[in-house]
Protein backbone atom coordinates (compact mmCIF):
# COMPACT_ATOMS: atom_id res chain seq x y z
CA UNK A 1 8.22 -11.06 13.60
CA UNK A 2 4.71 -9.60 13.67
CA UNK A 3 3.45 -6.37 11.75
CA UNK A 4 3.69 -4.50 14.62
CA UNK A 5 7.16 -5.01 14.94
CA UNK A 6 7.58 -4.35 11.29
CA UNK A 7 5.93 -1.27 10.21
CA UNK A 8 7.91 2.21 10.83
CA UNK A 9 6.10 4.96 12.66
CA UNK A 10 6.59 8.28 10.12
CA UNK A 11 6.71 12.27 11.38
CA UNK A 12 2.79 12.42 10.16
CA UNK A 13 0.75 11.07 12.95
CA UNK A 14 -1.10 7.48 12.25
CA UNK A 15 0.64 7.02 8.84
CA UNK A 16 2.97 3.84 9.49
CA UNK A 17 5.53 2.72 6.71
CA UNK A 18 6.76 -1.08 6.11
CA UNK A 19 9.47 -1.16 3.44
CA UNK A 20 9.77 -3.95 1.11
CA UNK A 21 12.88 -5.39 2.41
CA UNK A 22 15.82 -6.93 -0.19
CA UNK A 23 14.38 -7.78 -3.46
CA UNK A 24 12.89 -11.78 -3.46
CA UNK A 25 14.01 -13.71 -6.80
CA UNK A 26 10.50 -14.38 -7.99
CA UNK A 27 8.39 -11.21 -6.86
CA UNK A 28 5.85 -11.90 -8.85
CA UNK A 29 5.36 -15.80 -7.57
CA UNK A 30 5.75 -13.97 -3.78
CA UNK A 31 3.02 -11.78 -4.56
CA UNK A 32 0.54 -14.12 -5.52
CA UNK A 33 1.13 -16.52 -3.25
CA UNK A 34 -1.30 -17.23 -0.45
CA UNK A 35 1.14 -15.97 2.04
CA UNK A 36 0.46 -13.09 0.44
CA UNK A 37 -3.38 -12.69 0.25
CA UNK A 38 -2.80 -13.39 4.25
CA UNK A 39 -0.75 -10.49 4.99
CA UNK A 40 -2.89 -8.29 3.22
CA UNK A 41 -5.84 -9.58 5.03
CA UNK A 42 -3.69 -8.97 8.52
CA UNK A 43 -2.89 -5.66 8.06
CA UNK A 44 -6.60 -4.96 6.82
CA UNK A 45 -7.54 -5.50 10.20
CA UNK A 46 -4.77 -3.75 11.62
CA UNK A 47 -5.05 -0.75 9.84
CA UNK A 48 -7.63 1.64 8.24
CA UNK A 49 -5.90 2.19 5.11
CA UNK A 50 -3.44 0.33 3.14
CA UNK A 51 -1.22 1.63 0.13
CA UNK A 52 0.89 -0.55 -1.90
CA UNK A 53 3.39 1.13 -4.05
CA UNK A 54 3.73 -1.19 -7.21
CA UNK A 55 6.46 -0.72 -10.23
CA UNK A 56 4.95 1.16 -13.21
CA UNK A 57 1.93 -1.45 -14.36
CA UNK A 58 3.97 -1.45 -18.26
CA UNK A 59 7.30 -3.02 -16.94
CA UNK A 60 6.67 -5.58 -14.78
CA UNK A 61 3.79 -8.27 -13.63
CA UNK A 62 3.36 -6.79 -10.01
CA UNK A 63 1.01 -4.08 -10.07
CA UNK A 64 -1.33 -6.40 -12.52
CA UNK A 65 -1.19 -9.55 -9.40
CA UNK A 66 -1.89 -6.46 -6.49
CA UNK A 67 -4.47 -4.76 -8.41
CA UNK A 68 -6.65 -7.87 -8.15
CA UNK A 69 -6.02 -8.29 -4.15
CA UNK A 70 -6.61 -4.92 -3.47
CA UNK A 71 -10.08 -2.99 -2.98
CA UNK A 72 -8.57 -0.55 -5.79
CA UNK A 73 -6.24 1.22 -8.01
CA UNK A 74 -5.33 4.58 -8.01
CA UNK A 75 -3.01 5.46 -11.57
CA UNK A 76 -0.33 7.47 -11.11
CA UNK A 77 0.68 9.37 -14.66
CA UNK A 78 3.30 11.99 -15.51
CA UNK A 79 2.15 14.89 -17.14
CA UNK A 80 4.28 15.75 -19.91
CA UNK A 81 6.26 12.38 -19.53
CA UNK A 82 3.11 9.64 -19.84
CA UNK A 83 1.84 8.55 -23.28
CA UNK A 84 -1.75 8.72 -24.13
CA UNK A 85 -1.57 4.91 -25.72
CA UNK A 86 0.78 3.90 -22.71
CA UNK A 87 -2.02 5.38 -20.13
CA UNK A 88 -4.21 3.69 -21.89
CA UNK A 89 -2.86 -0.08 -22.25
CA UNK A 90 -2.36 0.82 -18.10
CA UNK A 91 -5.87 1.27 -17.83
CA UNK A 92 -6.75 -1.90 -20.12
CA UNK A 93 -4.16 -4.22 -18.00
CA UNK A 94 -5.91 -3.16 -14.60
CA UNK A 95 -9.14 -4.36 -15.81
CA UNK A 96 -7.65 -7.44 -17.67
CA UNK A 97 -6.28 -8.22 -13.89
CA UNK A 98 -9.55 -7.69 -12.49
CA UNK A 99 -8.66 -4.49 -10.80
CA UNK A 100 -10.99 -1.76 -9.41
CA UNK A 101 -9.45 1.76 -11.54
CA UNK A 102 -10.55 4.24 -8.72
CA UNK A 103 -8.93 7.34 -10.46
CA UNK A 104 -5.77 8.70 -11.81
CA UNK A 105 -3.54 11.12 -10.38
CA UNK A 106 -1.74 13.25 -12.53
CA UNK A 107 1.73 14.14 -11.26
CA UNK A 108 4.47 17.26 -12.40
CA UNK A 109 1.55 18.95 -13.95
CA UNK A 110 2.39 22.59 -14.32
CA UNK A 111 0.37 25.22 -12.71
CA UNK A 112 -0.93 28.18 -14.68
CA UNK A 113 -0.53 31.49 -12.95
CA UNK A 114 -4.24 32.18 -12.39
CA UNK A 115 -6.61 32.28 -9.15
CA UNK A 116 -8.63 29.71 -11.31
CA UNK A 117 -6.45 27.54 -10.41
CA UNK A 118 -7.47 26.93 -6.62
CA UNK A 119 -10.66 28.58 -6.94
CA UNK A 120 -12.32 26.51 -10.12
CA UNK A 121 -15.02 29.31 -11.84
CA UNK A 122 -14.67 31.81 -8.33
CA UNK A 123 -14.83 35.36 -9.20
CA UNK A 124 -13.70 38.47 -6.82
C-alpha cells in the first residue's frame, strides 16, 4: 500500500489524516528504525506539511526519537494542569534528543473578559 492509498482526506480542504493503525509491540524500536526515517522522507515530498502527534514527551520514549527526525517541535502544555518543573524537564528532553523547540502552545487557558484580549494594547 502506498501513502496515497493511506492517508484520509478530512472536511478542511488539503489537510489529509493517516492514523497510526493498531499499536506495534516495540514503538519505540519502529520509530527509529530506518523504515522509519524513509517514510518521513516520502511523505516530505508528498506533502507541504507534516504533523506527528507524539504521547506526552514525560511518559514515554516516542516524542524524544521524532523530535530528532523532524524539522521541529511544537510543546503542547495545559494551562492550569502542566507543571512548571514538568514543562521544563519537556523542554530539557527535546534538546537532550536533539530536537528543534519551535514554540509552545498553551492549551485550556482561560480567557479574561476584556477587548485586550484580541486586540493586545488597542484602544477605542
Amino acid at each position: 500500500m502506498n501513502i496515497s492509498e493511506a492517508v484520509q482526506e478530512s472536511l478542511v480542504e488539503n489537510l489529509f489524516i493517516l492514523t497510526c493503525g493498531p499499536i506495534p509491540p516495540n514503538p519505540a524500536k519502529l520509530l527509529g528504525s530506518e523504515s522509519m526515517r524513509q517514510f518521513i522522507e516520502q511523505v516530505k515530498g508528498d506533502f507541504d506539511q507534516i504533523l506527528f502527534d507524539t504521547p506526552p514527551i514525560l511518559a514515554v520514549t516516542d516524542a524524544q526519537l521524532m523530535a530528532n527526525q523532524c524539522d521541529g517541535t511544537i510543546l503542547i502544555l495545559s494551562s492550569g494542569n502542566t507543571d512548571i518543573d514538568a514543562a521544563k524537564r519537556a523542554k530539557e528532553l527535546l534538546i537532550a534528543a536533539k530536537g528543534k523547540l519551535l514554540g509552545a502552545v498553551l492549551n485550556k487557558k482561560k480567557s479574561k473578559d476584556s477587548h485586550y484580549y484580541y486586540y493586545y494594547g488597542h484602544s477605542n
